[in-house]
Protein backbone atom coordinates (compact mmCIF):
# COMPACT_ATOMS: atom_id res chain seq x y z
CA UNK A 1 -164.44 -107.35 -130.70
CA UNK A 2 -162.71 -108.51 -127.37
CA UNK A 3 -161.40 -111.58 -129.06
CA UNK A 4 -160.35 -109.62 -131.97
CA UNK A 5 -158.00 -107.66 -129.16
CA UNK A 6 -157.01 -110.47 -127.67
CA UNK A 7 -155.77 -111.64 -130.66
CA UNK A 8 -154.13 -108.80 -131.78
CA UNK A 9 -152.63 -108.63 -128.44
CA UNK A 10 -151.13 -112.03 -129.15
CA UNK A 11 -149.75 -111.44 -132.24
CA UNK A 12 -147.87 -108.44 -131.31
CA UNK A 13 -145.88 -110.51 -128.00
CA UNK A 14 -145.21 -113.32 -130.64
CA UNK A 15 -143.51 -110.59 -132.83
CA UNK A 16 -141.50 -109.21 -130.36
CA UNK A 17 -140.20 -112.55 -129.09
CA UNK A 18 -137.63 -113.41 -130.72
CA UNK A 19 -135.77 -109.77 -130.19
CA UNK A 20 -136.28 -110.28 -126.57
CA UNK A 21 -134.46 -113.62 -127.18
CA UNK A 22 -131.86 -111.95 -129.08
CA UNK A 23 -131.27 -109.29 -126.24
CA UNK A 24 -131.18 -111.72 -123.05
CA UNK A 25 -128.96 -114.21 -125.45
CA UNK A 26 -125.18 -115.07 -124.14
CA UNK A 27 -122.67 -113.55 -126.19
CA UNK A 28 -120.89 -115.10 -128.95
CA UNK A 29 -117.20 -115.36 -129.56
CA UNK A 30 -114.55 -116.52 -132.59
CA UNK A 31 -111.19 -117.06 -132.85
CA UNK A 32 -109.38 -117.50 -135.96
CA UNK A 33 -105.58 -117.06 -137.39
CA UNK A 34 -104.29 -114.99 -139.78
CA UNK A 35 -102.50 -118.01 -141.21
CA UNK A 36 -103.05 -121.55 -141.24
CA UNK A 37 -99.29 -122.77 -141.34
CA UNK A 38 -96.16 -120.72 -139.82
CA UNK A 39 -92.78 -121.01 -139.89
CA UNK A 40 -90.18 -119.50 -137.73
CA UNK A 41 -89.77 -115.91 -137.67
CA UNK A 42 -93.90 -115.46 -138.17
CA UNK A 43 -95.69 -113.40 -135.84
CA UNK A 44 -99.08 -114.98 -134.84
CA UNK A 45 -101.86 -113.09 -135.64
CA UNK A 46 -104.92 -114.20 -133.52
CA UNK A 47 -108.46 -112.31 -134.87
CA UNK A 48 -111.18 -111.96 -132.35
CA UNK A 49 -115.05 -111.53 -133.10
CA UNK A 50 -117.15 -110.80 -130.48
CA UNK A 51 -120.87 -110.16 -130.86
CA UNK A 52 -121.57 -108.13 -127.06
CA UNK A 53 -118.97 -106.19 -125.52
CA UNK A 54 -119.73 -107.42 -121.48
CA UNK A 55 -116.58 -105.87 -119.73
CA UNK A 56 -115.18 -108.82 -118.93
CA UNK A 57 -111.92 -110.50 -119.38
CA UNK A 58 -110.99 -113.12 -122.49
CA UNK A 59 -108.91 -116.27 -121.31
CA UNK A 60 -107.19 -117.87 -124.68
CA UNK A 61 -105.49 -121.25 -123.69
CA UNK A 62 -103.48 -122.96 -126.03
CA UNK A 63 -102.33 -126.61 -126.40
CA UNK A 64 -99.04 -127.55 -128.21
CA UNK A 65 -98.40 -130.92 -129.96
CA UNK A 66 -97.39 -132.95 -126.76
CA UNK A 67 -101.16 -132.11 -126.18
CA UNK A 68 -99.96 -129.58 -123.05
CA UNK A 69 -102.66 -127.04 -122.58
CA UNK A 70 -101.74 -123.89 -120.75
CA UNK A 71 -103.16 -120.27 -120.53
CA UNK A 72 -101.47 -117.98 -123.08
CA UNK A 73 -103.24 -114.60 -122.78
CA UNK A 74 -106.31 -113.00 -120.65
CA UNK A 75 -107.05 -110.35 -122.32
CA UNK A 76 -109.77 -107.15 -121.98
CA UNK A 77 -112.40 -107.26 -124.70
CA UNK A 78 -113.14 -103.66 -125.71
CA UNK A 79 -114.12 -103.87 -129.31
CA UNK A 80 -116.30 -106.57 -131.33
CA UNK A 81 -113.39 -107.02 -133.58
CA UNK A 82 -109.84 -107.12 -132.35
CA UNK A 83 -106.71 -108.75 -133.79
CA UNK A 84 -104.01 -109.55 -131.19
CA UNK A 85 -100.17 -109.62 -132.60
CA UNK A 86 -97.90 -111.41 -130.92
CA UNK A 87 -94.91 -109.32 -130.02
CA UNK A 88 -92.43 -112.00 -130.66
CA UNK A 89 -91.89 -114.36 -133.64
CA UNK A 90 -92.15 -118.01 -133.77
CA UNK A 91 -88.61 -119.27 -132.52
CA UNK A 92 -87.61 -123.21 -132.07
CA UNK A 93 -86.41 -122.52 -128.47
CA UNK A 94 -89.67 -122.36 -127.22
CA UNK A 95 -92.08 -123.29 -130.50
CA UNK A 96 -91.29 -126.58 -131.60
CA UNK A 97 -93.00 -127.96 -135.26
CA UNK A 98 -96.58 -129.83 -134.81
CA UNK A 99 -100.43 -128.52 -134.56
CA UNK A 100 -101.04 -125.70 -131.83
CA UNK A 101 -104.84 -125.12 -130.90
CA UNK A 102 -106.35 -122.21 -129.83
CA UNK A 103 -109.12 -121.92 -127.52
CA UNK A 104 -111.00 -118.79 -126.37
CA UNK A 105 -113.92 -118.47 -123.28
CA UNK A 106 -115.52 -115.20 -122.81
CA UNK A 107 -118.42 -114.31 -120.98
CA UNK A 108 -119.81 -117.80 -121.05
CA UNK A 109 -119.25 -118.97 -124.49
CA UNK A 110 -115.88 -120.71 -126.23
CA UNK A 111 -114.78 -120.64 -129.94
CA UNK A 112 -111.15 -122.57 -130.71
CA UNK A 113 -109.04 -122.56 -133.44
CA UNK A 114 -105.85 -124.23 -135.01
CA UNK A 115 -102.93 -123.61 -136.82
CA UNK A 116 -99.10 -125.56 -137.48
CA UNK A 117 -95.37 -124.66 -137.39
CA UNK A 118 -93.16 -126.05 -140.17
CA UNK A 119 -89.57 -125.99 -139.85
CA UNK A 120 -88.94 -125.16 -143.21
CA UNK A 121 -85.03 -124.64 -142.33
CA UNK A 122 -85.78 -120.90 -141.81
CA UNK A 123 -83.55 -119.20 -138.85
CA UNK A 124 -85.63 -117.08 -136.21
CA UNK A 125 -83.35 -116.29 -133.24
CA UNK A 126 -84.84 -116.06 -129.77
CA UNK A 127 -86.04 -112.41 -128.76
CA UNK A 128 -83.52 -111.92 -125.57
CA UNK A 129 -80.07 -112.36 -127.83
CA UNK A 130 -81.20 -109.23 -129.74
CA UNK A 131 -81.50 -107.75 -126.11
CA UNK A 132 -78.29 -109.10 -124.90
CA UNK A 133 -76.71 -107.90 -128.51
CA UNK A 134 -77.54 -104.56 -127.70
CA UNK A 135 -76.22 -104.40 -124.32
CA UNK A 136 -73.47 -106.44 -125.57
CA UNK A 137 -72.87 -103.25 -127.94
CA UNK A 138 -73.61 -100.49 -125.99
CA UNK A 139 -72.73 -101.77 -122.26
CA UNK A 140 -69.31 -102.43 -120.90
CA UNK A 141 -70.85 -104.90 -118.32
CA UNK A 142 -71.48 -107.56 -121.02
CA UNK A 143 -68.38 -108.64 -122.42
CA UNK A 144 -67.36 -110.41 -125.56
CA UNK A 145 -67.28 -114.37 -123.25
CA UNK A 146 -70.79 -113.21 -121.92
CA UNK A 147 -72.38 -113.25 -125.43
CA UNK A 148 -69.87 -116.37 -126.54
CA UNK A 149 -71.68 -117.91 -123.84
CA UNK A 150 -75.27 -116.98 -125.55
CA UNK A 151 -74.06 -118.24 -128.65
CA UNK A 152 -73.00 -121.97 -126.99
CA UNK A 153 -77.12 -122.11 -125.57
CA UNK A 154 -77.74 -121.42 -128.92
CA UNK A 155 -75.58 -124.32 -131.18
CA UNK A 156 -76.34 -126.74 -127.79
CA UNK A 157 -80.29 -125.89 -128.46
CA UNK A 158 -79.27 -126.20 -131.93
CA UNK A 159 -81.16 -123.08 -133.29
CA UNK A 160 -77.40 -122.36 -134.81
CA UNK A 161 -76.37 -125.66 -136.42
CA UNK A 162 -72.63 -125.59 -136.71
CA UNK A 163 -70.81 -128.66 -138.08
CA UNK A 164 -68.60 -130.90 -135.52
CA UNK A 165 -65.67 -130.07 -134.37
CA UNK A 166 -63.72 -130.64 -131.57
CA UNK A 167 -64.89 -129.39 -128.42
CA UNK A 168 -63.32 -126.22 -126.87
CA UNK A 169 -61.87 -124.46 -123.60
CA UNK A 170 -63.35 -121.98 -121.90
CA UNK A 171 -61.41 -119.40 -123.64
CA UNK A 172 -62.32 -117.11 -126.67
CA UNK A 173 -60.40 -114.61 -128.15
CA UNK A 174 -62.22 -110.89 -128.38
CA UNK A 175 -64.90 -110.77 -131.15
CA UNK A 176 -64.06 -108.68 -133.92
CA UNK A 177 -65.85 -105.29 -134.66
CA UNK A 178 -67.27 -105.89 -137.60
CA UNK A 179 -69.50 -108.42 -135.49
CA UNK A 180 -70.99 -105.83 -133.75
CA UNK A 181 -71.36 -103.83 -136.76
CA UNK A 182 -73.78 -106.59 -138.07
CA UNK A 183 -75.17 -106.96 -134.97
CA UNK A 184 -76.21 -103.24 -135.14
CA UNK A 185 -77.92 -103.67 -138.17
CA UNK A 186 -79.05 -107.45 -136.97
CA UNK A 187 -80.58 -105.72 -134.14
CA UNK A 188 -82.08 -102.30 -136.41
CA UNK A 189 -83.37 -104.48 -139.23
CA UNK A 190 -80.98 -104.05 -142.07
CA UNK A 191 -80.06 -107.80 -142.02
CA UNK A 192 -81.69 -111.00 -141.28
CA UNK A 193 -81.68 -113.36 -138.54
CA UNK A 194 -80.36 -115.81 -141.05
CA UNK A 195 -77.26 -113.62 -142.22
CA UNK A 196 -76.60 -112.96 -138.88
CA UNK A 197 -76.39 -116.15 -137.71
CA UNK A 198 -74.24 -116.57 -140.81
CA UNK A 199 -72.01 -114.32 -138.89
CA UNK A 200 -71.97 -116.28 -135.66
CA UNK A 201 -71.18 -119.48 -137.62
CA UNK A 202 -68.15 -118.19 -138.99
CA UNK A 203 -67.34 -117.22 -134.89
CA UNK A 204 -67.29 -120.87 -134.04
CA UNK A 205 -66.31 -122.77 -137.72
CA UNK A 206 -62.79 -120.32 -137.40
CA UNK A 207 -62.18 -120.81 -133.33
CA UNK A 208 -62.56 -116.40 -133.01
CA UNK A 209 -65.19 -118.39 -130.19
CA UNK A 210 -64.24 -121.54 -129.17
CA UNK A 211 -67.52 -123.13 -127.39
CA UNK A 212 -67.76 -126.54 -125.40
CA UNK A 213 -69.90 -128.87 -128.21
CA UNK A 214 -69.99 -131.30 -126.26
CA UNK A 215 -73.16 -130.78 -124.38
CA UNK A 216 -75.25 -130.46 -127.24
């Protein structure tokens, strides 16, 4: 009878094992994409799975196609599911086309992911010329040169790709209105970044701007 109890004793701690394994266990963590390939003027999408909530901080680094690695977000985990947006599209200032991986560590434990950006020829202009358009627009203090000037970085960085000509002075005539009308509905959504670059094209192809070409 006592080894019977012994026995049964057993049994029951080798049933209840594995839970306690499950409960003293390190947390898991996965990182995944909504996409696999972007172009420019996608927003990434990063989807987070957690299986513990611990309180403590996510890192996600990220390594471009130079093979750079640097620390893109740290991040509070507060749900076991979480998708983080980026708030700013793919642009080819900053993103240039190649494979980007991801790479998460939280609470012990690391998941990484990948994805690519193909230039597929599709315009995405840089977040702070929509910021200078609207104080170009709305403020006196930024004049018509200042946001010539923006549009130079632009062709020299060659997210505008205008065709050669010769290169200019200093100088530009004022913009026309009808610029800033697109650039009000650039700037509200109505047009693209592609038709409004179409816009600032015609600028610099007619010499309304005149830009200096040759440091590009």
């Amino acid at each position: 009878m006592k080894n019977a109890g012994i026995l049964l004793s057993l049994l029951v701690t080798l049933s209840i094992l594995p839970s306690l394994g499950l409960t003293f266990a390190a947390p898991t963590i996965s990182i995944e994409t909504s996409q696999s390939v972007y172009e420019y003027g996608d927003n990434l999408v990063m989807i987070i799975n957690v299986s513990e909530i611990t309180g403590d901080d996510a890192s996600i680094y990220i390594t471009d196609p130079t093979e750079r690695k640097s620390l893109l977000l740290r991040q509070p985990i507060s749900q076991e599911y979480t998708e983080f947006p980026s708030k700013f599209p793919f642009d080819s200032a900053i993103w240039k086309p190649g494979k980007y991986v991801l790479e998460i560590e939280y609470s012990g434990d690391k998941s990484s992911t990948q994805f690519t950006i193909e230039d597929t020829g599709k315009i995405a202009l840089p977040f702070w010329i929509k910021d200078l358009a609207k104080m170009w627009i709305n403020e006196p203090l930024v004049t018509d040169k200042d946001f010539a000037r923006a549009i130079e970085y632009l062709i020299q960085r060659e997210i505008i790709k205008i065709p050669y000509t010769e290169p200019g002075e200093e100088t530009i005539s004022s913009i026309p209105e009808w610029v800033k009308n697109n650039a009000g509905w650039w700037i509200e959504g109505k047009i693209s970044d592609t038709e409004f670059t179409m816009a600032l094209q015609y600028l610099v192809k007619t010499g309304i701007i005149t830009v200096n070409l040759s440091k590009a």
